[in-house]
N, C-alpha and C. Protein backbone atom coordinates (compact mmCIF):
# COMPACT_ATOMS: atom_id res chain seq x y z
N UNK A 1 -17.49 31.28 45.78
CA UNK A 1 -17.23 32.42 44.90
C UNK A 1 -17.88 33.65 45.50
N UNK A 2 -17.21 34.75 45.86
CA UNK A 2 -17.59 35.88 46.27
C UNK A 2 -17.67 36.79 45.13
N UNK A 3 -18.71 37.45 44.76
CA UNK A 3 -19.16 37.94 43.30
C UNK A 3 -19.79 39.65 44.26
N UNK A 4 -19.57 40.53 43.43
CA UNK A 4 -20.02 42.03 43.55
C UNK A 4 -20.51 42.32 42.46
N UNK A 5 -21.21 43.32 42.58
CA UNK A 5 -21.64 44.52 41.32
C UNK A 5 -21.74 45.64 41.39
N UNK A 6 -21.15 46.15 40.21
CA UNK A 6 -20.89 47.59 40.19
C UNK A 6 -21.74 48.72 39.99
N UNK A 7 -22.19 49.86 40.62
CA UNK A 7 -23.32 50.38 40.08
C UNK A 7 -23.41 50.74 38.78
N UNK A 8 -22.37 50.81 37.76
CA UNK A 8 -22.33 51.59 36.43
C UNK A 8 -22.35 50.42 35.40
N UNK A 9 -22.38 49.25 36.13
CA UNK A 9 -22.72 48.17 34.93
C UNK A 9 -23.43 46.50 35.83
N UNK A 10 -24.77 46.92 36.69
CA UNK A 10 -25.07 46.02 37.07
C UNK A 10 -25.27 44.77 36.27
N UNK A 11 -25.29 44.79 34.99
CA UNK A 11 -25.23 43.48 34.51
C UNK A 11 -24.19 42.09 34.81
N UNK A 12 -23.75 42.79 35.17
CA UNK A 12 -21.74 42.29 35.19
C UNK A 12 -21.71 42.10 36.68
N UNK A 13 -20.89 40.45 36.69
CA UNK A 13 -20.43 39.59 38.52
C UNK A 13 -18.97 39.94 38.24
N UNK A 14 -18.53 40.48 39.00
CA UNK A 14 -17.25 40.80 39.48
C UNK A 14 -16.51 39.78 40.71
N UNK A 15 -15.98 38.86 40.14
CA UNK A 15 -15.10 38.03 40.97
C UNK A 15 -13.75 38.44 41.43
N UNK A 16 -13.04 39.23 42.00
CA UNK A 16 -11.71 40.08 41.92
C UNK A 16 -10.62 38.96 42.32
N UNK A 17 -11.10 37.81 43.16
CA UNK A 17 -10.31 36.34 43.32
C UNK A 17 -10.01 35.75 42.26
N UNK A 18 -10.53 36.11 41.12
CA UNK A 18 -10.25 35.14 39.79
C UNK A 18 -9.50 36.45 38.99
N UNK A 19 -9.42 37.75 38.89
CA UNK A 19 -8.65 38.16 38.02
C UNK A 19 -7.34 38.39 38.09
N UNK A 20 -6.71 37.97 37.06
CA UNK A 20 -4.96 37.95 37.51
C UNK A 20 -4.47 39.44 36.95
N UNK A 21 -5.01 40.51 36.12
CA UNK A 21 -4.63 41.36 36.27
C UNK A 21 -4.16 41.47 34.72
N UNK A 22 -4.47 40.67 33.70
CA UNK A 22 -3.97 40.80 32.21
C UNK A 22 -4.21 42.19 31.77
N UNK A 23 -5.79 42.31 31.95
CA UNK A 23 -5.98 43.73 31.39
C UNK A 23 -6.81 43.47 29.83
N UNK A 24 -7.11 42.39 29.41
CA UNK A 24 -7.71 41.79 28.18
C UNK A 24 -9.21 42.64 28.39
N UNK A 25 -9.68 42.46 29.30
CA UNK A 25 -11.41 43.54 29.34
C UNK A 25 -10.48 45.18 29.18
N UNK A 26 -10.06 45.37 29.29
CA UNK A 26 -9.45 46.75 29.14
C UNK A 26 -9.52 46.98 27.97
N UNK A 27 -8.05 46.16 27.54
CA UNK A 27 -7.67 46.47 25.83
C UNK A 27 -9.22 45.92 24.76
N UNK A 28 -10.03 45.04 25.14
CA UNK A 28 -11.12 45.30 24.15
C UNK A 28 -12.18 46.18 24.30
N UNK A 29 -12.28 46.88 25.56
CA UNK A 29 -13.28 47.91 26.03
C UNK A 29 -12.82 49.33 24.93
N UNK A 30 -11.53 49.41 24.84
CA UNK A 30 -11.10 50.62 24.46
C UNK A 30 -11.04 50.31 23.14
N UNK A 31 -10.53 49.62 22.36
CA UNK A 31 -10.73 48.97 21.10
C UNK A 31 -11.54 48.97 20.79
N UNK A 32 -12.72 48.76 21.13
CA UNK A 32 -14.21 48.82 20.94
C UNK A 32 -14.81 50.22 20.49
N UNK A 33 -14.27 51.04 21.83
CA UNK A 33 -14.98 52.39 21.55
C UNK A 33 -13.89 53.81 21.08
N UNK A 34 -12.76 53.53 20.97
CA UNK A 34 -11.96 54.21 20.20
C UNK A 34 -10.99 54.10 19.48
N UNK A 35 -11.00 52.46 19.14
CA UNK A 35 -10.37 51.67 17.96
C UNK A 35 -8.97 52.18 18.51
N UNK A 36 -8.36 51.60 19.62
CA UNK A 36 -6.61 52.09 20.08
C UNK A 36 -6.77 51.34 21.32
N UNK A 37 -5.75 50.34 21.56
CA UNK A 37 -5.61 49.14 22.75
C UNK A 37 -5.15 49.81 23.54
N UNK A 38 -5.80 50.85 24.87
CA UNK A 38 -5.56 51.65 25.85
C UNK A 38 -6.10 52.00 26.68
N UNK A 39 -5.99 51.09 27.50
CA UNK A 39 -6.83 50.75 28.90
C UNK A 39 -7.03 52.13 29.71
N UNK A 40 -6.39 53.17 29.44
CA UNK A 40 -6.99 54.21 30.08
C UNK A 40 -8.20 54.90 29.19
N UNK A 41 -8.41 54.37 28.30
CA UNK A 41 -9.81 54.63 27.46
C UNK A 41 -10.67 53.64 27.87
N UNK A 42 -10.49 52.83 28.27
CA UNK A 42 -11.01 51.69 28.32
C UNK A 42 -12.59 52.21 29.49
N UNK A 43 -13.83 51.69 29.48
CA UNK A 43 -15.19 52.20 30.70
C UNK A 43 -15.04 51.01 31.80
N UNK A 44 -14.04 50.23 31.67
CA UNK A 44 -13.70 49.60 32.75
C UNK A 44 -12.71 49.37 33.43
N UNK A 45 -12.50 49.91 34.62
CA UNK A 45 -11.22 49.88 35.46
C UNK A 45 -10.73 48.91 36.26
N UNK A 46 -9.08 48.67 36.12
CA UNK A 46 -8.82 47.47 36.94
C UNK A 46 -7.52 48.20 37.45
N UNK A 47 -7.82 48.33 39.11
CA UNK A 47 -7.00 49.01 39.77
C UNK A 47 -6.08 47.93 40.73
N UNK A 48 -4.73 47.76 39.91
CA UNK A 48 -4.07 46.84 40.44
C UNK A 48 -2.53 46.98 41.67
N UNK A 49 -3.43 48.26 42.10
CA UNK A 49 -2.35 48.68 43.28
C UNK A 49 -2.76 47.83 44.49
N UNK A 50 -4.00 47.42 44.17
CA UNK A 50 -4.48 45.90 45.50
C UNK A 50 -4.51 44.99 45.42
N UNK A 51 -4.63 44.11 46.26
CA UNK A 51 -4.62 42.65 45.79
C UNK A 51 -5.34 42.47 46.74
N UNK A 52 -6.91 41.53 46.08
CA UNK A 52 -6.74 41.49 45.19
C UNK A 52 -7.07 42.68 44.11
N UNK A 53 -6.89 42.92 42.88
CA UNK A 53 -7.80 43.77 42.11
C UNK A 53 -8.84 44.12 42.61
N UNK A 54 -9.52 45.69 42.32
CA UNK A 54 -10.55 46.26 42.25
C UNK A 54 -10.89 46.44 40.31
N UNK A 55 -12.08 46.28 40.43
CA UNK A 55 -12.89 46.20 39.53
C UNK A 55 -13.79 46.88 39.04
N UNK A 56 -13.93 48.01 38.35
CA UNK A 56 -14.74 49.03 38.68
C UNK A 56 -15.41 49.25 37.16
N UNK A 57 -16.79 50.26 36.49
CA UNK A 57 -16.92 50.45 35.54
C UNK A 57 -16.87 52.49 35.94
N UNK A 58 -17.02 52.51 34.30
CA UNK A 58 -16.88 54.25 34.56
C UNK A 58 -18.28 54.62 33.90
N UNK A 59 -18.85 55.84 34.37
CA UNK A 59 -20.75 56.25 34.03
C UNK A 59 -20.39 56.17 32.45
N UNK A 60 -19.34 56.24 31.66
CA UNK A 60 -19.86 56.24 30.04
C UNK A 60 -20.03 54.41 29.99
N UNK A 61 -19.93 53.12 30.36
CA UNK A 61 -19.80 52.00 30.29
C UNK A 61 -21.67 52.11 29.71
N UNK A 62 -21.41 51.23 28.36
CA UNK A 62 -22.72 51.19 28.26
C UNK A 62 -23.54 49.85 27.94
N UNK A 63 -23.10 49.04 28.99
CA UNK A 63 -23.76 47.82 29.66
C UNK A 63 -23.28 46.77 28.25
N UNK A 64 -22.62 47.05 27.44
CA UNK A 64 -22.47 46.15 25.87
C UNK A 64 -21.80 44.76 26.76
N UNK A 65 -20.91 44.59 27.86
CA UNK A 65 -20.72 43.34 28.35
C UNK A 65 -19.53 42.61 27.39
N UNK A 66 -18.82 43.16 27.05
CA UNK A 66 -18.12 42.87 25.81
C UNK A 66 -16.75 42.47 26.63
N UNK A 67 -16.49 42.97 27.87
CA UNK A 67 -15.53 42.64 28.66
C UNK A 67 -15.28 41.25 29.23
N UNK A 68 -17.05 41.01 29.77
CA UNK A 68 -16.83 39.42 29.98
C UNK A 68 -16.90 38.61 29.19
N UNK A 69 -16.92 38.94 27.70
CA UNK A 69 -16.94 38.12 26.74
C UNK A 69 -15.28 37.57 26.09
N UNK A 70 -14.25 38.46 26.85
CA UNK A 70 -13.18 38.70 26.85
C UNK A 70 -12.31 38.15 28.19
N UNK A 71 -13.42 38.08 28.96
CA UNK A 71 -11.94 37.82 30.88
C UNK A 71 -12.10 36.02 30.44
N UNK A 72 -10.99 35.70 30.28
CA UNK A 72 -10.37 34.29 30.26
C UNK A 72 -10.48 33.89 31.15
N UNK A 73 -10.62 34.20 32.50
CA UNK A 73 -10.79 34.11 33.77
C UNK A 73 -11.81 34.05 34.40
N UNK A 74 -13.13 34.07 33.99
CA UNK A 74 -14.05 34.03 34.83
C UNK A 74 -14.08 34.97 35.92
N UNK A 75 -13.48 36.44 35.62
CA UNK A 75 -13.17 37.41 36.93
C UNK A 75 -14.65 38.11 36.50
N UNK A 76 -15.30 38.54 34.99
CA UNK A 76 -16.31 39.15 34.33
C UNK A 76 -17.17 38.04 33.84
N UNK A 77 -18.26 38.32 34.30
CA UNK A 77 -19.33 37.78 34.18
C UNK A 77 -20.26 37.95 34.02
N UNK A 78 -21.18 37.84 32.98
CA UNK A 78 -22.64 38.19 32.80
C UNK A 78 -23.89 37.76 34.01
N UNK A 79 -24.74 38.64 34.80
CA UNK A 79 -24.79 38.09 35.77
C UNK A 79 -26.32 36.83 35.38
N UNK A 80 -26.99 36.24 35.71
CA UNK A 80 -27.87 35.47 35.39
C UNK A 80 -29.30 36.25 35.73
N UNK A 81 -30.49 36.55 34.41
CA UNK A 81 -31.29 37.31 34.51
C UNK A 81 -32.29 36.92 35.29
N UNK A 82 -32.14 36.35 36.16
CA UNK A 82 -33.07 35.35 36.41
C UNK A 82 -32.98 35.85 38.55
């Protein structure tokens, strides 16, 4: 497993091999913070002009982790505090 982290939400393992591109961390990121399923509101970006996906957070992301509580995929991940 090749895992990254993002500077705007080091909490969070970014696997981009495991995400298929649903967009589910999107639609609850934005739901979350402006009650409307719209991934361009959304503080986390999934830029799917590559393959695989890029994975990105935006400086308002405020570490809530609510995304990997959401990737079905194991692409978001809480990273281990340890």
């Amino acid at each position: 497993m090749s895992t990254t982290v993002d500077r705007n939400n080091e909490q969070i393992a970014i696997d981009v091999e495991k995400c298929t591109g649903c967009l589910n961390c999107q639609f609850i990121c934005s739901f979350t913070y402006t009650e409307a399923f719209n991934p361009s509101q959304a503080r986390i970006v999934i830029d799917r002009r590559d393959i695989p996906e890029k994975i990105s957070f935006t400086e308002e992301c405020t570490n809530c982790n609510i995304c990997a509580d959401y990737c079905l995929y194991g692409a978001i991940t809480v990273r281990d505090a340890s």
